[in-house]
N, C-alpha and C. Protein backbone atom coordinates (compact mmCIF):
# COMPACT_ATOMS: atom_id res chain seq x y z
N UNK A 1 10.06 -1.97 12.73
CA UNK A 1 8.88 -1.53 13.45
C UNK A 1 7.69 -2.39 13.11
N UNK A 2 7.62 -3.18 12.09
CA UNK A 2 6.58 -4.04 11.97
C UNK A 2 5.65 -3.29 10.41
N UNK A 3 5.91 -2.61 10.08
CA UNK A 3 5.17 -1.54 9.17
C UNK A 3 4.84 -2.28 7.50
N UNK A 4 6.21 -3.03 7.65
CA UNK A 4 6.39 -3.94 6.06
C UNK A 4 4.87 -4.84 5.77
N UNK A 5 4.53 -5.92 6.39
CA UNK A 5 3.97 -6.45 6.65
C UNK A 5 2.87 -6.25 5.30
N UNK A 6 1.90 -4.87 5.63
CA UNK A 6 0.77 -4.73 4.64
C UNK A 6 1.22 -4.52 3.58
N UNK A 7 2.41 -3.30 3.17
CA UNK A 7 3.25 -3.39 2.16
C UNK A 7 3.41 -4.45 1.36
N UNK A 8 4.25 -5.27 2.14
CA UNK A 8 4.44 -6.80 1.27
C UNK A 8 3.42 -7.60 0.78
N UNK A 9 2.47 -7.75 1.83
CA UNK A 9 1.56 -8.18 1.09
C UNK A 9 0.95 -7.63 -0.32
N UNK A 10 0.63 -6.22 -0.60
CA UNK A 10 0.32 -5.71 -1.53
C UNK A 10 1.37 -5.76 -2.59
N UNK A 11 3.14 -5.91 -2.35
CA UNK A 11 3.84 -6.24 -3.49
C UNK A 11 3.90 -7.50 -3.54
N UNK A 12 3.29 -8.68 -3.17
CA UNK A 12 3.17 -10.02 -3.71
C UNK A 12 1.69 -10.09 -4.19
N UNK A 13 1.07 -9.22 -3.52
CA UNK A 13 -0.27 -9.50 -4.62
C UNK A 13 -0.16 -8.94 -6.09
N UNK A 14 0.42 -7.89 -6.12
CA UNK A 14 1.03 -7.23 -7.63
C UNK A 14 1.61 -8.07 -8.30
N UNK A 15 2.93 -8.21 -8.03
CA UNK A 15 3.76 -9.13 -8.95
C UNK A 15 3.05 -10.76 -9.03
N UNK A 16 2.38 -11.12 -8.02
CA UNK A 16 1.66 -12.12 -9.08
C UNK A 16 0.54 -11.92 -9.69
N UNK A 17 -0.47 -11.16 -9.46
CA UNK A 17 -1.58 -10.63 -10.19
C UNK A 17 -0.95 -10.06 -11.97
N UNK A 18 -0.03 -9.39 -11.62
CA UNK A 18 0.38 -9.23 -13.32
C UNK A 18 1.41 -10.33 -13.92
N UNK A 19 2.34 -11.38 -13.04
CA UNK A 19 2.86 -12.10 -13.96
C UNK A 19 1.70 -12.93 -14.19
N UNK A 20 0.46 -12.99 -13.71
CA UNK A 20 -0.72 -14.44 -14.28
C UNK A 20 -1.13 -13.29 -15.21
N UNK A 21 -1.17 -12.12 -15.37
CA UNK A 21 -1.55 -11.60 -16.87
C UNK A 21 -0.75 -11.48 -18.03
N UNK A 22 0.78 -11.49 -17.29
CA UNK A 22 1.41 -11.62 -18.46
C UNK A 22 1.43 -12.93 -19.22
N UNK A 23 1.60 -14.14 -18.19
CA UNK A 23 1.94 -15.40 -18.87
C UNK A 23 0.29 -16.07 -19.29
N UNK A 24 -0.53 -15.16 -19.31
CA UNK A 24 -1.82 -15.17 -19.85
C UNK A 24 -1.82 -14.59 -21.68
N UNK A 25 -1.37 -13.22 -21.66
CA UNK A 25 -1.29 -12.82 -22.67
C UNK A 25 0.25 -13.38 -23.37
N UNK A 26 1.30 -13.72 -22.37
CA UNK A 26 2.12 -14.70 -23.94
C UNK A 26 1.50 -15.44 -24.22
N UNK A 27 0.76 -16.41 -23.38
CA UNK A 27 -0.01 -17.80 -24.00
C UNK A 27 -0.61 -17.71 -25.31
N UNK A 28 -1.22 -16.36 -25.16
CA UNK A 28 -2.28 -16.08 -26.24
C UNK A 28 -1.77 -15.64 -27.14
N UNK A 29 -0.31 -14.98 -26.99
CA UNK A 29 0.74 -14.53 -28.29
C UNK A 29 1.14 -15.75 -28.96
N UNK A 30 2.07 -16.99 -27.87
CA UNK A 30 2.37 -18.11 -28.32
C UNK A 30 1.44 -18.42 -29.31
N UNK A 31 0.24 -19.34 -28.85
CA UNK A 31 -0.73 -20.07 -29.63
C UNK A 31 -1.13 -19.47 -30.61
N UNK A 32 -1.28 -17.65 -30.58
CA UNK A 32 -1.03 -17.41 -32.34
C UNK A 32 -0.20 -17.28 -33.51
N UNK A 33 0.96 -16.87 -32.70
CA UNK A 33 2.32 -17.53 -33.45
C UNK A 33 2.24 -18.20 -34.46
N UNK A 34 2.24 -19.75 -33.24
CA UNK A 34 1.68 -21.16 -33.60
C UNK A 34 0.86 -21.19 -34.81
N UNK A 35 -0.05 -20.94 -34.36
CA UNK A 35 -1.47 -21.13 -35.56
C UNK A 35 -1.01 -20.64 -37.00
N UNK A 36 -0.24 -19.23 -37.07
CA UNK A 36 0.00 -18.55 -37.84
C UNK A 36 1.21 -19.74 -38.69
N UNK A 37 2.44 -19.89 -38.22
CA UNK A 37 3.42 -20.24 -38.59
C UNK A 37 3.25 -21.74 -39.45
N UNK A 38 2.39 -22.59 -38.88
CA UNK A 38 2.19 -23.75 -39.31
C UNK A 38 0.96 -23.87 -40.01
N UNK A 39 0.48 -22.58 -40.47
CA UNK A 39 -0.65 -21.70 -41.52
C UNK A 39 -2.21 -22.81 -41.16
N UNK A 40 -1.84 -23.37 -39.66
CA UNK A 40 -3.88 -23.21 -39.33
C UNK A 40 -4.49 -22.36 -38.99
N UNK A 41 -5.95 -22.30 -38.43
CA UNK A 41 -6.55 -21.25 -38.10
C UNK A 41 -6.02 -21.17 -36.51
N UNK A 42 -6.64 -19.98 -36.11
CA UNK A 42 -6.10 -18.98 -35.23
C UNK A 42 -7.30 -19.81 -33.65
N UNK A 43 -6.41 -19.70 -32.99
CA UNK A 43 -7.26 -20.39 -31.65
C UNK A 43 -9.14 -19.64 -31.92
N UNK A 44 -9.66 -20.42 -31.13
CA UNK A 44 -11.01 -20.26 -31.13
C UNK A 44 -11.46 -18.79 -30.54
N UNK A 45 -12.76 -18.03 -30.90
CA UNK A 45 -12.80 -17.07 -30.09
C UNK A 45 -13.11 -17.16 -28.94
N UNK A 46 -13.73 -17.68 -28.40
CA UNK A 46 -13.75 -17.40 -26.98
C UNK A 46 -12.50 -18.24 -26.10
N UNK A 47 -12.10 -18.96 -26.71
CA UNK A 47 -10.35 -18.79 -25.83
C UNK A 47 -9.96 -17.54 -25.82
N UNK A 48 -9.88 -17.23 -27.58
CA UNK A 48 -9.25 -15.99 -27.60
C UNK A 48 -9.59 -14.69 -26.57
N UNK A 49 -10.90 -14.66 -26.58
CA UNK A 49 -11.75 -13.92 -26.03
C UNK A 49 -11.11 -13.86 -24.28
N UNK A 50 -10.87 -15.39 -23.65
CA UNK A 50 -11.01 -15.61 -22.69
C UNK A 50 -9.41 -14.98 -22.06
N UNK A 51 -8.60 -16.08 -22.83
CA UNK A 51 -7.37 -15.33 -22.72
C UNK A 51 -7.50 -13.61 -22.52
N UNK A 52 -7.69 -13.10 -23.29
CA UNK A 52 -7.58 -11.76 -23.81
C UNK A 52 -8.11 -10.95 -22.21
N UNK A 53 -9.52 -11.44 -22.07
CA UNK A 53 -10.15 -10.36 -21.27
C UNK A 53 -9.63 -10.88 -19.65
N UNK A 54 -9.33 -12.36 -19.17
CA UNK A 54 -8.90 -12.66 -18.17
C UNK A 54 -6.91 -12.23 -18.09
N UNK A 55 -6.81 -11.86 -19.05
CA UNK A 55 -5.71 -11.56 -18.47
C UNK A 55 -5.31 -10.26 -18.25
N UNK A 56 -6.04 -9.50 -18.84
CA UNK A 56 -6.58 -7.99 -18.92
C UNK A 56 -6.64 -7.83 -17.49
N UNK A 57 -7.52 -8.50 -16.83
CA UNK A 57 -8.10 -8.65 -15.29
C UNK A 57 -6.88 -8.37 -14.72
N UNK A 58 -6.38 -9.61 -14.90
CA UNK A 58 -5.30 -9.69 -13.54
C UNK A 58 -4.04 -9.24 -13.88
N UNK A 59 -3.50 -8.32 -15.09
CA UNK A 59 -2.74 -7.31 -15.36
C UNK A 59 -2.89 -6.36 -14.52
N UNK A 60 -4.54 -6.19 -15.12
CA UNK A 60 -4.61 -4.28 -14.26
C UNK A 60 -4.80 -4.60 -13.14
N UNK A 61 -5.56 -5.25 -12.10
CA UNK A 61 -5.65 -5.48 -10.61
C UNK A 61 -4.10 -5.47 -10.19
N UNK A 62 -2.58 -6.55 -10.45
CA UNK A 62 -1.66 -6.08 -10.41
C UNK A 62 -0.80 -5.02 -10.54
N UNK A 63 -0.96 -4.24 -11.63
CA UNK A 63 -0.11 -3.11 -12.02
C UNK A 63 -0.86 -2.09 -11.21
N UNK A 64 -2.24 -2.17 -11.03
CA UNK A 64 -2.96 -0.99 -9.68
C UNK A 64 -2.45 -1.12 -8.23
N UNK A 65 -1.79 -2.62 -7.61
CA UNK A 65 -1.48 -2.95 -6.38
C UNK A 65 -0.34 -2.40 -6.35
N UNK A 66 1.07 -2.35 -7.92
CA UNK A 66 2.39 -2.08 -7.19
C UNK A 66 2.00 -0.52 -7.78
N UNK A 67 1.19 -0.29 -8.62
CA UNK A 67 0.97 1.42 -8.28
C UNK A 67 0.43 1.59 -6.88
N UNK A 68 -0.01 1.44 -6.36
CA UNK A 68 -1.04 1.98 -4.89
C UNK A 68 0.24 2.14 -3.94
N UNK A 69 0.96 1.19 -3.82
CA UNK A 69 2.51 0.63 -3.28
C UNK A 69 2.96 1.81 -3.51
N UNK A 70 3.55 2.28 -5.07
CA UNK A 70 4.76 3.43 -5.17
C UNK A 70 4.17 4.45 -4.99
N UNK A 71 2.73 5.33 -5.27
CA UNK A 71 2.27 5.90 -4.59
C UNK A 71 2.10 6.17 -3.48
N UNK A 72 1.86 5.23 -2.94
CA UNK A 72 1.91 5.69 -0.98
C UNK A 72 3.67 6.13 -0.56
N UNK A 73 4.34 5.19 -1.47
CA UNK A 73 5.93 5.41 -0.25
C UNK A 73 6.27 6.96 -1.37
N UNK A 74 6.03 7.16 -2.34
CA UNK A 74 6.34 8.53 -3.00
C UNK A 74 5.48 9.86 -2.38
N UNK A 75 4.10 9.90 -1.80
CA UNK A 75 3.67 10.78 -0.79
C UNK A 75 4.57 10.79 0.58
N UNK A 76 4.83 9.93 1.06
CA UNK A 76 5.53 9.57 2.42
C UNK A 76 6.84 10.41 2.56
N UNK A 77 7.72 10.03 1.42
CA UNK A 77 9.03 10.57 0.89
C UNK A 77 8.67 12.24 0.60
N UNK A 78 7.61 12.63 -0.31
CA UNK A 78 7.52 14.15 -0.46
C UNK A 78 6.94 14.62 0.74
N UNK A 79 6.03 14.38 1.78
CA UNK A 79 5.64 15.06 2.74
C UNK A 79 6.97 14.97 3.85
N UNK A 80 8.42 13.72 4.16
CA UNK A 80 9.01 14.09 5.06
C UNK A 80 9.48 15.14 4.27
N UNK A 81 9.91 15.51 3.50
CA UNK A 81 10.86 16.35 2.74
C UNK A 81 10.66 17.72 2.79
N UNK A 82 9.14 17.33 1.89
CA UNK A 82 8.74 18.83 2.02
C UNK A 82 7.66 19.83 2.89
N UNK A 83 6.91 18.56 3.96
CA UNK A 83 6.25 19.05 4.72
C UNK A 83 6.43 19.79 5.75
N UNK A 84 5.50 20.28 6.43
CA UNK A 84 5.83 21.42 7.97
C UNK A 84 5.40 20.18 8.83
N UNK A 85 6.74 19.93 9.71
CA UNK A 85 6.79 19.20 10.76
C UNK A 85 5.97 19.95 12.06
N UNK A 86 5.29 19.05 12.54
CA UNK A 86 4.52 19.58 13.92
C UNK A 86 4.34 18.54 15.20
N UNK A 87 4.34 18.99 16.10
CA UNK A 87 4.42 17.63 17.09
C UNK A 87 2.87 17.28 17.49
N UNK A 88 2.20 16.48 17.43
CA UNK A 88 1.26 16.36 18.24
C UNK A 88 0.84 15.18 19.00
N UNK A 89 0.09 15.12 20.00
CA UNK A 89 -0.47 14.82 20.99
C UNK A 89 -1.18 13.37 21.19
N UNK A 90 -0.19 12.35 21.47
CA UNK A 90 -0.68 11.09 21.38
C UNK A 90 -1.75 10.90 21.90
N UNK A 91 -3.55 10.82 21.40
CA UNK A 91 -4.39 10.64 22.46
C UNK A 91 -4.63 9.01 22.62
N UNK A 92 -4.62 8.09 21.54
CA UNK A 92 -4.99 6.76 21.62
C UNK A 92 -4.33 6.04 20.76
N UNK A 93 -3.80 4.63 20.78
CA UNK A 93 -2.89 3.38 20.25
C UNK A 93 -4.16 2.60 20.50
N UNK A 94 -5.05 2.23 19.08
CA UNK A 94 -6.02 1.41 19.09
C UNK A 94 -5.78 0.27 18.02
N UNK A 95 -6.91 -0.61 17.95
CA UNK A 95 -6.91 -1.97 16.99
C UNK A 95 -7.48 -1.00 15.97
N UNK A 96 -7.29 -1.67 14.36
CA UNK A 96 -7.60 -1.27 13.62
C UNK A 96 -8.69 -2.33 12.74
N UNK A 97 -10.06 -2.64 13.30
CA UNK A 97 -10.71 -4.15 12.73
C UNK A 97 -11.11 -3.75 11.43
N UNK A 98 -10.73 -3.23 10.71
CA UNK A 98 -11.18 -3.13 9.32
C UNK A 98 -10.25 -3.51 8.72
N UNK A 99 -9.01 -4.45 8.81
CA UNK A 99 -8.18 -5.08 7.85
C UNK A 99 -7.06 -6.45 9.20
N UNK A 100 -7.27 -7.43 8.40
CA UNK A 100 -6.55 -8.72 9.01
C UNK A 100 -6.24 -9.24 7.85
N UNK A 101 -4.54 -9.71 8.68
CA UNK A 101 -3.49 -10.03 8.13
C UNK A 101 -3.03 -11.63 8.94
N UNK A 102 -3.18 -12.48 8.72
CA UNK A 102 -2.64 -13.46 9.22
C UNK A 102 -3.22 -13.79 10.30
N UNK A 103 -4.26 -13.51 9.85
CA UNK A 103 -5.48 -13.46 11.52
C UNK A 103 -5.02 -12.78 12.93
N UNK A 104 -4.51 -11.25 12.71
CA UNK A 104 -4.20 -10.37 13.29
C UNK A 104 -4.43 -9.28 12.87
N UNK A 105 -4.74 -8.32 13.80
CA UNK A 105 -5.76 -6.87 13.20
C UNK A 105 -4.25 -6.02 13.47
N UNK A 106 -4.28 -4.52 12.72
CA UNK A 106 -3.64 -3.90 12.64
C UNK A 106 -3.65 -2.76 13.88
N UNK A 107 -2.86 -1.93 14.23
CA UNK A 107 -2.58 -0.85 15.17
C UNK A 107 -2.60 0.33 14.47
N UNK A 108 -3.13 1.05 15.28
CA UNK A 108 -3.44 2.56 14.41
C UNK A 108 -3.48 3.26 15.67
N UNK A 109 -1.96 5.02 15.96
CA UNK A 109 -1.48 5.64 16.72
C UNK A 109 -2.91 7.05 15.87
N UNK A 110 -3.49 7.32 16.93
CA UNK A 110 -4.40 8.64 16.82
C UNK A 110 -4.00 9.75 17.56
N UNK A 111 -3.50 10.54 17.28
CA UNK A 111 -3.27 11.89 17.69
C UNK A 111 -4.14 12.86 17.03
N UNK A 112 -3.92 14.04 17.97
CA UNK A 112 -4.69 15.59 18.10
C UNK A 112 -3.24 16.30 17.63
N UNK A 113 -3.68 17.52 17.00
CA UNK A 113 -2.83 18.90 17.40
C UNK A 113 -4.20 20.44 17.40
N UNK A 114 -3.80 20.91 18.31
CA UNK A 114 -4.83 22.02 18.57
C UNK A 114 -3.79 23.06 17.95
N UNK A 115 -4.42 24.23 17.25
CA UNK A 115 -3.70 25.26 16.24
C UNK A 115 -4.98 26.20 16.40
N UNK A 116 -4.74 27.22 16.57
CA UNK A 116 -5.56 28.30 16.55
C UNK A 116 -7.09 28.45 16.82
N UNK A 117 -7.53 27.66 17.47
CA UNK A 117 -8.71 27.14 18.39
C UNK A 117 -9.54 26.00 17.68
N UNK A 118 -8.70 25.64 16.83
CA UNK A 118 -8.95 24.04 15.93
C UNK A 118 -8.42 23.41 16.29
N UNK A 119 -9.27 22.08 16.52
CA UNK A 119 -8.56 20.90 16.71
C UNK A 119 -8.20 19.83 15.58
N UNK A 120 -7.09 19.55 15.24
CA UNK A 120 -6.69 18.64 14.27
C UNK A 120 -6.31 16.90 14.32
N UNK A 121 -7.37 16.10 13.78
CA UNK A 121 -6.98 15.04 14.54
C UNK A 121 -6.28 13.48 13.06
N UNK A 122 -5.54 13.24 13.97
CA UNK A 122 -4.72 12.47 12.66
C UNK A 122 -4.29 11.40 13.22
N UNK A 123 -4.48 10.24 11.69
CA UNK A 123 -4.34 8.35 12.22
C UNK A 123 -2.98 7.92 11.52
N UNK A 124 -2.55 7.10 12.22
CA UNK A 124 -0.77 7.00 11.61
C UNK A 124 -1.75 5.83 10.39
N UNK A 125 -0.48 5.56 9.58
CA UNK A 125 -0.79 4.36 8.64
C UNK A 125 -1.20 3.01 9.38
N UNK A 126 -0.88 2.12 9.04
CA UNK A 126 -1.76 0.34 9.70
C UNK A 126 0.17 0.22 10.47
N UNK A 127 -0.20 0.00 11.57
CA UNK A 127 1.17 -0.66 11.84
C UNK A 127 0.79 -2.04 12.60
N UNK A 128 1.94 -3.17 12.43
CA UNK A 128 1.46 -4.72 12.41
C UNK A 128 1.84 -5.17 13.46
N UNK A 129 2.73 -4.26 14.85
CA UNK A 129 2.93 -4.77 15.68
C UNK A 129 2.83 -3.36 16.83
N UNK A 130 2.42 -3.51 18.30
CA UNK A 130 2.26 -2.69 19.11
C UNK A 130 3.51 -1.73 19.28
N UNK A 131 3.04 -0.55 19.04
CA UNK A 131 4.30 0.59 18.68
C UNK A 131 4.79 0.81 20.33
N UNK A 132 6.20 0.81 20.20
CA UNK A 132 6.66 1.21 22.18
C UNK A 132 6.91 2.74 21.35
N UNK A 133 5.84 3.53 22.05
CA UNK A 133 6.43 5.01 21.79
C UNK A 133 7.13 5.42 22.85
N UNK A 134 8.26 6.27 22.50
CA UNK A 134 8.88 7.06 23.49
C UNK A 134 8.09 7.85 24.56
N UNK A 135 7.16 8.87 23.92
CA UNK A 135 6.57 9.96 24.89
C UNK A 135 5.75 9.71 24.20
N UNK A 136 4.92 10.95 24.43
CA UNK A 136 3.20 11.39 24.11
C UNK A 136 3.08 12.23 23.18
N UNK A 137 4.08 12.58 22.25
CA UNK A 137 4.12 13.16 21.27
C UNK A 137 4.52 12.66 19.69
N UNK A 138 3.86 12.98 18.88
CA UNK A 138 4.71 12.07 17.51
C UNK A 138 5.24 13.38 16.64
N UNK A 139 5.59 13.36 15.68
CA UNK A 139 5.59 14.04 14.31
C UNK A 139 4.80 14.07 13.63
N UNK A 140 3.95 14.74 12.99
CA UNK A 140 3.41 14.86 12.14
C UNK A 140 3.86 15.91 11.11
N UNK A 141 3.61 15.23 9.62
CA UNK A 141 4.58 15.87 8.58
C UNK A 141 3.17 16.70 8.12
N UNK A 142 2.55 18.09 7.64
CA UNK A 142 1.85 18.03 6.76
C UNK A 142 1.64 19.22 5.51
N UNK A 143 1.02 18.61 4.75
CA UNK A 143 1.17 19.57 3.33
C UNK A 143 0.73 20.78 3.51
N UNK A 144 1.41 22.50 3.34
CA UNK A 144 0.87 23.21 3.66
C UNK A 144 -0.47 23.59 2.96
N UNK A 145 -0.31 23.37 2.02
CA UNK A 145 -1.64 23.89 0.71
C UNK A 145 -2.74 22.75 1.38
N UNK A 146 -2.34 21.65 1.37
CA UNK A 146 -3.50 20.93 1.41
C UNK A 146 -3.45 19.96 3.14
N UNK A 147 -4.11 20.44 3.96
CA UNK A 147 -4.03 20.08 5.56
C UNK A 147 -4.82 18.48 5.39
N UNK A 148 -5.38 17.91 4.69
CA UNK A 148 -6.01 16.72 4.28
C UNK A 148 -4.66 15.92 4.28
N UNK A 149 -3.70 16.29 3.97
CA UNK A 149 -2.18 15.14 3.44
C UNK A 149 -1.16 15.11 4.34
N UNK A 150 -1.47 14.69 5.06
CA UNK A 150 -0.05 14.53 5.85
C UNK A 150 0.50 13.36 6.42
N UNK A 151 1.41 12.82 6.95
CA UNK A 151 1.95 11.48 7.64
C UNK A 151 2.26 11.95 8.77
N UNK A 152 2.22 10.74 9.74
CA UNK A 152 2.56 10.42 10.87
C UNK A 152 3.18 9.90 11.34
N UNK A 153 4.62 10.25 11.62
CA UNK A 153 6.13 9.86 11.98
C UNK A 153 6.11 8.46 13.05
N UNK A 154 5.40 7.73 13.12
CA UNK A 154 5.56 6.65 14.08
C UNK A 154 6.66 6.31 14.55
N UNK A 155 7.38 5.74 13.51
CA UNK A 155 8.77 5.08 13.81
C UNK A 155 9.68 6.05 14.51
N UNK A 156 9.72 7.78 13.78
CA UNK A 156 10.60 8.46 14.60
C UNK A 156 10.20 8.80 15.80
N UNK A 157 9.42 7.93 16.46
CA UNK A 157 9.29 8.35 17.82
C UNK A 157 8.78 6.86 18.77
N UNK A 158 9.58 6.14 17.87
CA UNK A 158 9.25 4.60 18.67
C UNK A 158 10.73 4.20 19.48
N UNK A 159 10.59 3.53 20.38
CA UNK A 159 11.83 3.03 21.05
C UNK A 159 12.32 1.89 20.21
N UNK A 160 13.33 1.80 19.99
CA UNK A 160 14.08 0.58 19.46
C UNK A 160 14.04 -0.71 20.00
N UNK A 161 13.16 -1.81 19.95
CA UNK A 161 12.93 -2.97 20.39
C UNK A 161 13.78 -4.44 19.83
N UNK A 162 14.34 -4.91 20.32
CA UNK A 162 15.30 -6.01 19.95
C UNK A 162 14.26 -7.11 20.39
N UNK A 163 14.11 -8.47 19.69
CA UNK A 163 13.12 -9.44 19.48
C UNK A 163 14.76 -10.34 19.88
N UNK A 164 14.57 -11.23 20.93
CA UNK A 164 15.44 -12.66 21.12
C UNK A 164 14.71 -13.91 20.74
């Protein structure tokens, strides 16, 4: 369906954002090793310093990207599971200009569901290519305790498109 796209990007920004912190902080293990073993003094402080706090950086900016990652697909997974499925009401398939990817803006499916003289209105995730929906209706999964959490079944209600 095209959905991977932002995903991936965010697990290649992870895994290299934390291997440049890891092979930041061996560096800084190595070279004290070093220093230690062949009994000179210990790298300078502000290498040390530099090492230390730049790799700090781009550890946690990484290990926050493939958290944000397993977080989103672990809500996704507990709301199909355990959420109250509801159908609602495709009103608009718009651009999404608040995020570009390859110098292409994202798609975002907006639906309504009306429930007891409320109207409920809900945005699927970023999808990276124009969704062929079946009908005018999607799925929506959502948390009963908390009506703020829910997903929006895109794919189970997209037509199957073959690319030649």
């Amino acid at each position: 369906m095209g959905r991977t796209r932002g995903n991936l990007a965010l697990l290649i920004l992870g895994i290299t954002f934390s291997a440049i912190g890891i092979l930041e902080y061996g560096g800084l293990l190595v070279a004290c090793v070093v220093c230690l073993v062949q009994g000179g003094p210990l790298p300078p402080v502000p290498v040390f310093l530099f090492l230390l706090l730049h790799g700090g950086i781009f550890g946690g900016v990484g290990l926050g990207a493939l958290s944000a990652r397993a977080r989103g697909a672990r809500k996704k997974a507990r709301l199909m599971a355990e959420g109250v499925p509801v159908l609602a009401h495709i009103v608009e398939v718009k651009r999404d200009y608040s995020v570009r990817v390859n110098r292409q803006y994202a798609w975002r499916v907006i639906c309504e569901l009306e429930e007891g003289g409320t109207v409920y209105r809900f945005r699927s995730d970023r999808l990276w290519e124009y969704p062929e929906l079946n009908n005018e209706y999607v799925a929506v999964y959502r948390d009963p305790a908390n009506p703020r959490c829910y997903y929006v079944d895109v794919e189970g209600s997209c037509r199957p498109v073959v690319e030649l």
